[in-house]
PDB file of N, CA and C in Angstrom:
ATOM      1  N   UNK A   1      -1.466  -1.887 -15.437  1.00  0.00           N
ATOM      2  CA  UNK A   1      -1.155  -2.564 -14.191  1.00  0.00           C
ATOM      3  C   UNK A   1      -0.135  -3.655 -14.485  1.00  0.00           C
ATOM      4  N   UNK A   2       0.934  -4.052 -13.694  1.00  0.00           N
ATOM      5  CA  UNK A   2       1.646  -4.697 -13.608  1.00  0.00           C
ATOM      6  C   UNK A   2       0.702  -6.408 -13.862  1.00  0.00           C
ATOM      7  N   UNK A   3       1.907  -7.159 -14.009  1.00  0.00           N
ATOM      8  CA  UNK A   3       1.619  -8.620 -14.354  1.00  0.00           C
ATOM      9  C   UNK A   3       1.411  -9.163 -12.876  1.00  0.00           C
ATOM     10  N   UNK A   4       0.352 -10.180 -12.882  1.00  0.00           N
ATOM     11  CA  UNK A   4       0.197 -10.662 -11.261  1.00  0.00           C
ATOM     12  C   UNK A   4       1.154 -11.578 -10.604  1.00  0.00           C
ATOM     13  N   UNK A   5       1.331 -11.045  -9.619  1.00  0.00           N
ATOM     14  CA  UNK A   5       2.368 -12.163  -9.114  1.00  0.00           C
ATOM     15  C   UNK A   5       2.450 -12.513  -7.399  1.00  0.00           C
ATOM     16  N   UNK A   6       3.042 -13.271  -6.993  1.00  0.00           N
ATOM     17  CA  UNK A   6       2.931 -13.981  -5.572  1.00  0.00           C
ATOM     18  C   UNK A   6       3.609 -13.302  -4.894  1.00  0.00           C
ATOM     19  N   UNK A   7       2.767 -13.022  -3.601  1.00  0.00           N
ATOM     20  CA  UNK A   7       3.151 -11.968  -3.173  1.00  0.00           C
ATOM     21  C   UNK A   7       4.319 -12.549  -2.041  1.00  0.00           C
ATOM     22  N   UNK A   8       5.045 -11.765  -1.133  1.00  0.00           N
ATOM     23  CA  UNK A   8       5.937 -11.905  -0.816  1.00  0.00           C
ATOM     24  C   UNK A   8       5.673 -12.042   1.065  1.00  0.00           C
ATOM     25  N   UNK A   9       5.039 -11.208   1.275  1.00  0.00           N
ATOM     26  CA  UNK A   9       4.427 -11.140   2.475  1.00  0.00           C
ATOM     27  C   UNK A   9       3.505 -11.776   3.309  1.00  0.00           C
ATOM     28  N   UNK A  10       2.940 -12.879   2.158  1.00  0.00           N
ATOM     29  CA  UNK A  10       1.894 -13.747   2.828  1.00  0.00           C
ATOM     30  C   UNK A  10       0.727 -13.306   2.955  1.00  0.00           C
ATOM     31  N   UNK A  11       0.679 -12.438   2.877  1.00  0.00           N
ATOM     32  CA  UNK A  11      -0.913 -11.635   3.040  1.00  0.00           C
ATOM     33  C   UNK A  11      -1.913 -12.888   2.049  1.00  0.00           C
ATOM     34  N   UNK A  12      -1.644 -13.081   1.252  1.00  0.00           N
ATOM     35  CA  UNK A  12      -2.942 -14.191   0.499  1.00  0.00           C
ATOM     36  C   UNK A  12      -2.370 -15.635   0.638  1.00  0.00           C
ATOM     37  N   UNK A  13      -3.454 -16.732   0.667  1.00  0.00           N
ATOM     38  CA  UNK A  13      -2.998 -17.736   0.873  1.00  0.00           C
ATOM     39  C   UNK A  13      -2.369 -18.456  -0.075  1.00  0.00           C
ATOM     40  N   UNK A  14      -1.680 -19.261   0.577  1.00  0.00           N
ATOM     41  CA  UNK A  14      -0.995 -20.218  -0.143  1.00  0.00           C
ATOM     42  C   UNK A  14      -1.097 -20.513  -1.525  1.00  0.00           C
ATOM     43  N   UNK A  15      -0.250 -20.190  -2.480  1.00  0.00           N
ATOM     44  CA  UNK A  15      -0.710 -21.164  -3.714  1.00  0.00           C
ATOM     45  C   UNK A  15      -1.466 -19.782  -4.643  1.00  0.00           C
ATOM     46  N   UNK A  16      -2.075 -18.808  -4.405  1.00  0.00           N
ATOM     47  CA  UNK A  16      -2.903 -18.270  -4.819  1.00  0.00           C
ATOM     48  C   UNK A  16      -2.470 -16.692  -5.491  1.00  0.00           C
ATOM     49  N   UNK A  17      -2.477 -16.697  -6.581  1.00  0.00           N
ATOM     50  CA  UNK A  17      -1.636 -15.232  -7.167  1.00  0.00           C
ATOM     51  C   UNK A  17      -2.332 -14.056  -6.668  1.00  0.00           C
ATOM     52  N   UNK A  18      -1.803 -13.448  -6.869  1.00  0.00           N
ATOM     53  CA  UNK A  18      -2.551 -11.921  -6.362  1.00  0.00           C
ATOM     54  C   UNK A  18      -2.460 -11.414  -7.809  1.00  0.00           C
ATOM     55  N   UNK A  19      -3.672 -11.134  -8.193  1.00  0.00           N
ATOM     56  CA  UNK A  19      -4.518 -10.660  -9.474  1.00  0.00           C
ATOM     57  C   UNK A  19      -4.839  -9.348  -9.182  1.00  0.00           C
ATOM     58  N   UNK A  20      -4.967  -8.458 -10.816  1.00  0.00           N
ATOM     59  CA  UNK A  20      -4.970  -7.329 -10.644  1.00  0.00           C
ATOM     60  C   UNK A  20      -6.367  -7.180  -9.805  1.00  0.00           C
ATOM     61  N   UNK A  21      -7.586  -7.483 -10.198  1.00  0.00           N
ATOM     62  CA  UNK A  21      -8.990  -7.229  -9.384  1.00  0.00           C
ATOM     63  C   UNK A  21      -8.533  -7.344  -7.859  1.00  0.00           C
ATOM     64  N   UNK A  22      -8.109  -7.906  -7.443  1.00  0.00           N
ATOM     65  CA  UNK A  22      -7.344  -7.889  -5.803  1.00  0.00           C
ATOM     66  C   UNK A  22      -6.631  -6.999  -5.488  1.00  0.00           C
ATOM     67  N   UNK A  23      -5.611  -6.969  -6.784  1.00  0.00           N
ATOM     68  CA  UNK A  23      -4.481  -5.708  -5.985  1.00  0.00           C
ATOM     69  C   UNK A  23      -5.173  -3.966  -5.792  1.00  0.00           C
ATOM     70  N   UNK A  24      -6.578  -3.767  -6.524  1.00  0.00           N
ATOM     71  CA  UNK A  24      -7.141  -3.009  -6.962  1.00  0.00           C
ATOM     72  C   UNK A  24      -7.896  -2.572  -5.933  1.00  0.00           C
ATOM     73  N   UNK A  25      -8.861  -4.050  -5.674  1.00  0.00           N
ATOM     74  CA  UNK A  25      -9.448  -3.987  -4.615  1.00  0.00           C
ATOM     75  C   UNK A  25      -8.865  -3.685  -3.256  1.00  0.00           C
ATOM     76  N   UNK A  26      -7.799  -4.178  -2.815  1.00  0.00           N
ATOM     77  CA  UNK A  26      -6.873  -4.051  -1.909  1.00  0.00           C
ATOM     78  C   UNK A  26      -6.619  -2.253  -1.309  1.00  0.00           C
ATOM     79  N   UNK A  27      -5.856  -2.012  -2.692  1.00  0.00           N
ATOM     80  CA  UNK A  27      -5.217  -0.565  -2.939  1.00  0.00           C
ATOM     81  C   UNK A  27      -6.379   0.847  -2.817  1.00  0.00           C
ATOM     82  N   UNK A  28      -7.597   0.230  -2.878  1.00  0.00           N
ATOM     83  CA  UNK A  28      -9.070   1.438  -3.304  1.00  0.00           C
ATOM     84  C   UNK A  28      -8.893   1.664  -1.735  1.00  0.00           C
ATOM     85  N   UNK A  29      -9.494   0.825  -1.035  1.00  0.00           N
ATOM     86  CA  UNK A  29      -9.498   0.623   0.697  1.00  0.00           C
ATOM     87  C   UNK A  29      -8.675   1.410   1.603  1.00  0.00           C
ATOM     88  N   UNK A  30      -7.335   1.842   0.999  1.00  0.00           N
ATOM     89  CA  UNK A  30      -6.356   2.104   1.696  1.00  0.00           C
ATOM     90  C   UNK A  30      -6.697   3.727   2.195  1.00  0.00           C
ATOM     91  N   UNK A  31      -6.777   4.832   1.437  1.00  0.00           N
ATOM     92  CA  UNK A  31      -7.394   6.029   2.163  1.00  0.00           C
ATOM     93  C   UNK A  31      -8.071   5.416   3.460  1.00  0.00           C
ATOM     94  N   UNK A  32      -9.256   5.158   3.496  1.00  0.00           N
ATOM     95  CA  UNK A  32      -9.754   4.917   4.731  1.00  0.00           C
ATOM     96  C   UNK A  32      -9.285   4.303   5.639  1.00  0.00           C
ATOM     97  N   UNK A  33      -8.477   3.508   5.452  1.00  0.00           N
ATOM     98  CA  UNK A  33      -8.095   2.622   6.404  1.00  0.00           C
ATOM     99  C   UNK A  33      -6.710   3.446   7.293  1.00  0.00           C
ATOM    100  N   UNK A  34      -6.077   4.390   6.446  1.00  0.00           N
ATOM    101  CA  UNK A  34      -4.933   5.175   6.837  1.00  0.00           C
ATOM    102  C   UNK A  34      -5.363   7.006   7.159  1.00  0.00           C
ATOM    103  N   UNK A  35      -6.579   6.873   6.703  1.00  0.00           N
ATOM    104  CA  UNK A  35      -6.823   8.269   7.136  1.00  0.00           C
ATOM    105  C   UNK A  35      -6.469   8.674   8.495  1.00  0.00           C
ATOM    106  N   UNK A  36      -6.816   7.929   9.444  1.00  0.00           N
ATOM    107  CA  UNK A  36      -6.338   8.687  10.964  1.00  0.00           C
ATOM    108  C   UNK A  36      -4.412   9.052  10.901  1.00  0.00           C
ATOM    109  N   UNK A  37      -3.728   8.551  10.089  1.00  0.00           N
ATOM    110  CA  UNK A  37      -2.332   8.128  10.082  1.00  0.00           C
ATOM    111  C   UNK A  37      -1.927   9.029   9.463  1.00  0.00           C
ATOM    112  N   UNK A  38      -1.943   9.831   7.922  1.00  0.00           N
ATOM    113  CA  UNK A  38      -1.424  10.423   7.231  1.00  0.00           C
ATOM    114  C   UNK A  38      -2.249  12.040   7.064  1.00  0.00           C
ATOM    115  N   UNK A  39      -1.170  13.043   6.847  1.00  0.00           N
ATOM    116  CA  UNK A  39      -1.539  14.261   6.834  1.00  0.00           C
ATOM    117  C   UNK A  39      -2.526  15.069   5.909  1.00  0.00           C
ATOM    118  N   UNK A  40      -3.656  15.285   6.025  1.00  0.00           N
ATOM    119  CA  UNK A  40      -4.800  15.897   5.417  1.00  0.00           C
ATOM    120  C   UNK A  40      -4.549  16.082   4.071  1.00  0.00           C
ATOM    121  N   UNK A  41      -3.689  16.313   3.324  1.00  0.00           N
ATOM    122  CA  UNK A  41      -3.160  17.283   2.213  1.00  0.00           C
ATOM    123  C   UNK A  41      -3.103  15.499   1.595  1.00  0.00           C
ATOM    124  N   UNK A  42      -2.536  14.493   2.283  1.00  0.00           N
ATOM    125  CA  UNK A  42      -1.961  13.386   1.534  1.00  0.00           C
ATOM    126  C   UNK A  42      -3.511  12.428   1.611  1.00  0.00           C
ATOM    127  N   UNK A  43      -4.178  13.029   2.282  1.00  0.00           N
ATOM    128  CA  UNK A  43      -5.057  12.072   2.494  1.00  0.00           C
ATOM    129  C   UNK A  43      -6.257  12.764   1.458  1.00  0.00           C
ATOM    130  N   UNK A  44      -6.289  13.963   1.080  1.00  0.00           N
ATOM    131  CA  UNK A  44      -6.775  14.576  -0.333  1.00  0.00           C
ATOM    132  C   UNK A  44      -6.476  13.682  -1.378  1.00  0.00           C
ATOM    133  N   UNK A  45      -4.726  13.386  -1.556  1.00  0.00           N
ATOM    134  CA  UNK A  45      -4.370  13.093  -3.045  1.00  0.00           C
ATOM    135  C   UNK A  45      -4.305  11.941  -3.062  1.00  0.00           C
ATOM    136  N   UNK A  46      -4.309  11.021  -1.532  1.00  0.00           N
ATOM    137  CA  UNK A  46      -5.023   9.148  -1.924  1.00  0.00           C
ATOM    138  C   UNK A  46      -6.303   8.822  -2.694  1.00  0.00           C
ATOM    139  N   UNK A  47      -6.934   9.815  -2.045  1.00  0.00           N
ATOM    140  CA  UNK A  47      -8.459   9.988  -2.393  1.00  0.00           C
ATOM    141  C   UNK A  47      -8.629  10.325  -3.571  1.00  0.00           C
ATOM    142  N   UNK A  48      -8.378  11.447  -4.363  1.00  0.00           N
ATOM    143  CA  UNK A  48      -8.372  11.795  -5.522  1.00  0.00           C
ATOM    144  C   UNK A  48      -7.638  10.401  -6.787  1.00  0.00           C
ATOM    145  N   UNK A  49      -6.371   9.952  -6.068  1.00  0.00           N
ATOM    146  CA  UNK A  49      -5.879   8.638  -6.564  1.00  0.00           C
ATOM    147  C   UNK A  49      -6.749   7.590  -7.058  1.00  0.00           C
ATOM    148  N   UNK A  50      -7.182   7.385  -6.407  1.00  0.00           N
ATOM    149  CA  UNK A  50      -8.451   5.927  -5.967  1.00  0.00           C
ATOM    150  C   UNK A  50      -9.816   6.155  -7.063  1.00  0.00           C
ATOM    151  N   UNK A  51     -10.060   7.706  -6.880  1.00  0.00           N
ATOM    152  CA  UNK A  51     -11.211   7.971  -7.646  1.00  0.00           C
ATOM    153  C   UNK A  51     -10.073   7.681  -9.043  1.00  0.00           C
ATOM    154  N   UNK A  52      -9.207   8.552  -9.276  1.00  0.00           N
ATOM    155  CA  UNK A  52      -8.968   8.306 -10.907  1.00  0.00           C
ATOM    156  C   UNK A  52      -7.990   7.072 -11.117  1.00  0.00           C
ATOM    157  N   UNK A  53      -8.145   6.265 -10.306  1.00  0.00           N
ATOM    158  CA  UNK A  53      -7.279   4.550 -10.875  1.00  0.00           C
ATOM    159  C   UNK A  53      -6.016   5.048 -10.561  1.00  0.00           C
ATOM    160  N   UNK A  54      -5.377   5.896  -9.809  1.00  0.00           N
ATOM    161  CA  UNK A  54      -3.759   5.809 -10.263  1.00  0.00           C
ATOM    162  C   UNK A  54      -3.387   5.292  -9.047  1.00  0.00           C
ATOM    163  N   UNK A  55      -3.772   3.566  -9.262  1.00  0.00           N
ATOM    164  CA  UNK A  55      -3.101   2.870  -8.105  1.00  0.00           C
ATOM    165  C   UNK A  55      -1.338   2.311  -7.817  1.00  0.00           C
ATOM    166  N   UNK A  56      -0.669   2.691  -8.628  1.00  0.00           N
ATOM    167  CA  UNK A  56       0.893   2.941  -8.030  1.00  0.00           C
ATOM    168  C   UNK A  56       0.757   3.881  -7.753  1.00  0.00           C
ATOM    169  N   UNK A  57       0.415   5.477  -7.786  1.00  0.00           N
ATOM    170  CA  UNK A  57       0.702   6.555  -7.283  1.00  0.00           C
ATOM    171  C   UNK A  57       0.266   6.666  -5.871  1.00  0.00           C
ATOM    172  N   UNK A  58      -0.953   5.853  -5.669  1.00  0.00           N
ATOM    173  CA  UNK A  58      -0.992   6.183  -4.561  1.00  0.00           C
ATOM    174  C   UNK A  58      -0.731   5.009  -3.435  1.00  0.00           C
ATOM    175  N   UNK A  59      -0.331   3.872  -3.828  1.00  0.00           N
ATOM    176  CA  UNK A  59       0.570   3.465  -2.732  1.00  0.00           C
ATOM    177  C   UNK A  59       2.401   3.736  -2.743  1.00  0.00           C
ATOM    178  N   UNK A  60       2.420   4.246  -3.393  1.00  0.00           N
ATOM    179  CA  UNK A  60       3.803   4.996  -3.504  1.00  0.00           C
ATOM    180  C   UNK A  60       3.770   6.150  -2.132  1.00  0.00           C
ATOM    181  N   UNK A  61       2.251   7.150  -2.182  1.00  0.00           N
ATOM    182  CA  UNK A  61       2.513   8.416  -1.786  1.00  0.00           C
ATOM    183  C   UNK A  61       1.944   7.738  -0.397  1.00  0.00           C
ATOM    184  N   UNK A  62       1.168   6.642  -0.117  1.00  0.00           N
ATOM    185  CA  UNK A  62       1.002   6.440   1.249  1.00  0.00           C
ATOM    186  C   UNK A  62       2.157   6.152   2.074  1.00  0.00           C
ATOM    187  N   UNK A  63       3.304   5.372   1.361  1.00  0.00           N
ATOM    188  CA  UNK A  63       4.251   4.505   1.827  1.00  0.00           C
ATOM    189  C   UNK A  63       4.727   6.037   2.667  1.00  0.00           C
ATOM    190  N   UNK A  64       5.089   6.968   1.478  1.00  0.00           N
ATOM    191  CA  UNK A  64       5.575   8.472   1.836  1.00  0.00           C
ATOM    192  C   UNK A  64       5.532   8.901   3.052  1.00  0.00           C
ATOM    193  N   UNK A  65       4.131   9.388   2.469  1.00  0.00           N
ATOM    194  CA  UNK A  65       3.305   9.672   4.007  1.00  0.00           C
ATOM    195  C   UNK A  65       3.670   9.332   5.178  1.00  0.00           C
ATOM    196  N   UNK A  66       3.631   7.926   5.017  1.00  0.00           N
ATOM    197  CA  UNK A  66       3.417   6.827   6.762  1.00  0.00           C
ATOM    198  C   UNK A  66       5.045   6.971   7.296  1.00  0.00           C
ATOM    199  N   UNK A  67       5.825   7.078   6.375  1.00  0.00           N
ATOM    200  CA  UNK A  67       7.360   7.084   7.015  1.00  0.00           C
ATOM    201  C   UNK A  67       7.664   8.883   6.984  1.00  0.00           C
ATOM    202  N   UNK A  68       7.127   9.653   6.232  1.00  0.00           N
ATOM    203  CA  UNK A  68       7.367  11.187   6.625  1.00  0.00           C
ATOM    204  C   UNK A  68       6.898  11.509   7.940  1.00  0.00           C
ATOM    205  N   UNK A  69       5.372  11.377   8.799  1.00  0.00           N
ATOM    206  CA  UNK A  69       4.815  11.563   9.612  1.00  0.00           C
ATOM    207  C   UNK A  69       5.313  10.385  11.265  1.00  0.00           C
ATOM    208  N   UNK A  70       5.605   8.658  10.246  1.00  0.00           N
ATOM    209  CA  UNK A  70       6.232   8.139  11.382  1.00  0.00           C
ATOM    210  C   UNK A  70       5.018   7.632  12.112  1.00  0.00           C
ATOM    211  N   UNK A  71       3.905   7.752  11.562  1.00  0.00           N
ATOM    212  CA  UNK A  71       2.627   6.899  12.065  1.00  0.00           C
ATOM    213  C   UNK A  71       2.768   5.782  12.507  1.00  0.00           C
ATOM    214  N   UNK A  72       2.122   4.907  13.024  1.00  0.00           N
ATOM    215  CA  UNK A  72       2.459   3.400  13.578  1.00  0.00           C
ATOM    216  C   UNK A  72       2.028   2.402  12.284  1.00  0.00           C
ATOM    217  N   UNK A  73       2.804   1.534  12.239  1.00  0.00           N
ATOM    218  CA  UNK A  73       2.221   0.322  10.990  1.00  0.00           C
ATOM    219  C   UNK A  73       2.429  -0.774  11.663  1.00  0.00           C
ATOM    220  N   UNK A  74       1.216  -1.795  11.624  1.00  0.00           N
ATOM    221  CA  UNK A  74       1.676  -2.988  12.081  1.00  0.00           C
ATOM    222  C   UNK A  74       2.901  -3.851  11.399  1.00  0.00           C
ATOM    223  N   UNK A  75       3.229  -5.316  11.501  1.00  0.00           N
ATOM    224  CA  UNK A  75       3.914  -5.566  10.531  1.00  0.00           C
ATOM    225  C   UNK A  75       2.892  -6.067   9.505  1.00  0.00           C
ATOM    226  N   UNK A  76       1.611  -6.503   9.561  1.00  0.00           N
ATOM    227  CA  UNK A  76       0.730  -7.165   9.021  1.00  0.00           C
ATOM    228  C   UNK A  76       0.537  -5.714   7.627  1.00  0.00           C
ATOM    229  N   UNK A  77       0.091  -4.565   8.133  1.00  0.00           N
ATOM    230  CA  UNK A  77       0.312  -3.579   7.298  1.00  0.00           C
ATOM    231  C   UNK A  77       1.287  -3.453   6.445  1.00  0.00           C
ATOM    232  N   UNK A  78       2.596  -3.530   7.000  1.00  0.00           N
ATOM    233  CA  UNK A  78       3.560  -3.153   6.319  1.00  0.00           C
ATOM    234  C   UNK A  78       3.999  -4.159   5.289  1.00  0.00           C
ATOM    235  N   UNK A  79       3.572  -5.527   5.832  1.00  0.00           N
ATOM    236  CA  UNK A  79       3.586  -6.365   4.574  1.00  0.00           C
ATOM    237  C   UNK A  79       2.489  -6.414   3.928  1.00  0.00           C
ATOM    238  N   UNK A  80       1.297  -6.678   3.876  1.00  0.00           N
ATOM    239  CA  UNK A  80       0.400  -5.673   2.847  1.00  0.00           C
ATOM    240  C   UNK A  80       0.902  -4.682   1.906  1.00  0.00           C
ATOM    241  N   UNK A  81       1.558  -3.336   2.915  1.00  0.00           N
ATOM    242  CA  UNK A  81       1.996  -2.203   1.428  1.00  0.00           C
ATOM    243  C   UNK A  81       3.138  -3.469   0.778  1.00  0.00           C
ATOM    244  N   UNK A  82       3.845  -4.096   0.896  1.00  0.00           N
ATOM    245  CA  UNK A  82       5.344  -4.554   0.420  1.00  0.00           C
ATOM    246  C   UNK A  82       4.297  -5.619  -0.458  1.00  0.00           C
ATOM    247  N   UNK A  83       3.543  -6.695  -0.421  1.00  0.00           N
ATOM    248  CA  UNK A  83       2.522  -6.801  -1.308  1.00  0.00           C
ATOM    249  C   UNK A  83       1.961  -6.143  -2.694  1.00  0.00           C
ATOM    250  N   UNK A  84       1.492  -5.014  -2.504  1.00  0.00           N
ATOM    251  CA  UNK A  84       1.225  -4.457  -3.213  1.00  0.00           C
ATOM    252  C   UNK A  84       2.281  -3.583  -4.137  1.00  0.00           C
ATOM    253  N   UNK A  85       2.982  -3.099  -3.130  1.00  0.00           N
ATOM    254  CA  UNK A  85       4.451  -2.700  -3.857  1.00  0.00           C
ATOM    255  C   UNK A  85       4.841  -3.998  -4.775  1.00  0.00           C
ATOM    256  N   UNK A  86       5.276  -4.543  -4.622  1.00  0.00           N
ATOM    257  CA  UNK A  86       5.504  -5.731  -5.076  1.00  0.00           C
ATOM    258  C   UNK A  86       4.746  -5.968  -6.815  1.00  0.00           C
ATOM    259  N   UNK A  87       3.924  -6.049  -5.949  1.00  0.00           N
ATOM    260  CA  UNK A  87       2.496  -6.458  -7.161  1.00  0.00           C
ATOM    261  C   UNK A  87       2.847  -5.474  -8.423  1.00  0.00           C
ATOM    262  N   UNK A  88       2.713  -4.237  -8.194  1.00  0.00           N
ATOM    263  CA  UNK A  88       3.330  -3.132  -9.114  1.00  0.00           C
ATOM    264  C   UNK A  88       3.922  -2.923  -9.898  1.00  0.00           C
ATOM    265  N   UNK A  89       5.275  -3.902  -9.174  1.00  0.00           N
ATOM    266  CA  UNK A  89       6.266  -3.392  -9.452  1.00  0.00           C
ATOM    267  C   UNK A  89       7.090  -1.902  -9.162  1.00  0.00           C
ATOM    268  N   UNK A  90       6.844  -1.910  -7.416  1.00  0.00           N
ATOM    269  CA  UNK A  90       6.974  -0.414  -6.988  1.00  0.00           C
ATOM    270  C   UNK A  90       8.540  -0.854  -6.146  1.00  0.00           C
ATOM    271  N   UNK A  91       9.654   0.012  -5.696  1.00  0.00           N
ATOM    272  CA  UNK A  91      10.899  -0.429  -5.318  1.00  0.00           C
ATOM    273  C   UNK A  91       9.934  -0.544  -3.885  1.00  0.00           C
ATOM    274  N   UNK A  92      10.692  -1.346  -3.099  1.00  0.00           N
ATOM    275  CA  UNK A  92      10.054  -1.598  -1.349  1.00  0.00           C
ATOM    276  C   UNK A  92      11.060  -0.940  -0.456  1.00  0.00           C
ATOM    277  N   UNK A  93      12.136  -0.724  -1.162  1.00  0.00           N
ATOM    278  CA  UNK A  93      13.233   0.322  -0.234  1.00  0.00           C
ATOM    279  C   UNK A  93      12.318   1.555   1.063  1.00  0.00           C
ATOM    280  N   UNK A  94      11.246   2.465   0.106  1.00  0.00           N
ATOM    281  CA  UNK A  94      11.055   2.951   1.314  1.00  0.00           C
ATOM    282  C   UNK A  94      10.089   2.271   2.472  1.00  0.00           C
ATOM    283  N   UNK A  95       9.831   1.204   2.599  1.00  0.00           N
ATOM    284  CA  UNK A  95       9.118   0.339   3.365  1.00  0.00           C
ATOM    285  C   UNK A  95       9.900   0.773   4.367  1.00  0.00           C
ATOM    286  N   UNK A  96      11.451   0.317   4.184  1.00  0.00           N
ATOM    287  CA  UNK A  96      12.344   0.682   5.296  1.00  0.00           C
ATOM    288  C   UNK A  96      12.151   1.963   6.411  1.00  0.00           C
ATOM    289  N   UNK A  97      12.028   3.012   6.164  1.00  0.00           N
ATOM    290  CA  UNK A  97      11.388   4.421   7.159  1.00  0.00           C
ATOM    291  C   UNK A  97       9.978   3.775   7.635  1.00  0.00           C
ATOM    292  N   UNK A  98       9.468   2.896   7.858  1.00  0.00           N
ATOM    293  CA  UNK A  98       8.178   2.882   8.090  1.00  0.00           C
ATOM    294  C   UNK A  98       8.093   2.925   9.664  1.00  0.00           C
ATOM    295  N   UNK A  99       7.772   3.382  10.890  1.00  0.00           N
ATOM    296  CA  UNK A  99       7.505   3.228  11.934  1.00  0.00           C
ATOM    297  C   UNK A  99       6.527   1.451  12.473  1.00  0.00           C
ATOM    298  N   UNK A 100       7.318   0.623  12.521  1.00  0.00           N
ATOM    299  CA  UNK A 100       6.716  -0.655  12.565  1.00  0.00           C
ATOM    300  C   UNK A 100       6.512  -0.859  13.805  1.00  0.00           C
ATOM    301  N   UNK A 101       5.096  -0.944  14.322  1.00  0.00           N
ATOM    302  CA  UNK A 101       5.072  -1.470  15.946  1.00  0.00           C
ATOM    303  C   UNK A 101       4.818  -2.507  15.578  1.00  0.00           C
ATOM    304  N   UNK A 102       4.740  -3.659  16.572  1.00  0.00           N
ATOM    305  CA  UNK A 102       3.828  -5.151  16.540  1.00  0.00           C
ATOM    306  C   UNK A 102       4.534  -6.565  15.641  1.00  0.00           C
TER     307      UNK A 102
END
């Protein structure tokens, strides 16, 4: 896992690094929380992700997902993934395709 660092989006408060146990915790959550959003097949290989730790892979393949399908993301979401991207060390370029309501 990447080195911890402050996130960009605000999602955590002030002052306060975002540590791997957070970014972890954060990143496990995400299947469920995006299951109604992303296509069955992707929502297999989050899942499978999560069970075997490969937490860049699978916020990489959600980011995918959410801008292939065009699902709705809040901005609160979308800075969350850019967070965690971040955290990684994942590029945030495809943040850009993301369908952002709100």
């Amino acid at each position: 896992m990447a080195r911890p660092r402050r996130p960009r989006g605000g999602q955590e408060p002030e002052g306060d690094e975002v540590n791997e146990s957070e970014v972890i915790e954060h990143t496990e959550a995400l299947p469920d929380r995006y299951a109604d959003r992303v296509r069955p097949e992707d929502l297999d290989g989050l899942r499978s992700m999560a069970d075997g730790g490969e937490w860049q892979e699978l916020v990489d393949l959600l980011i995918a997902s959410l801008a292939l399908t065009q699902a709705p993301v809040t901005t609160d979401e979308r800075d969350e993934l850019r967070s965690l991207a971040d955290a990684m060390d994942l590029p945030t370029g495809p943040l850009a395709g993301l369908n952002v309501q709100g």
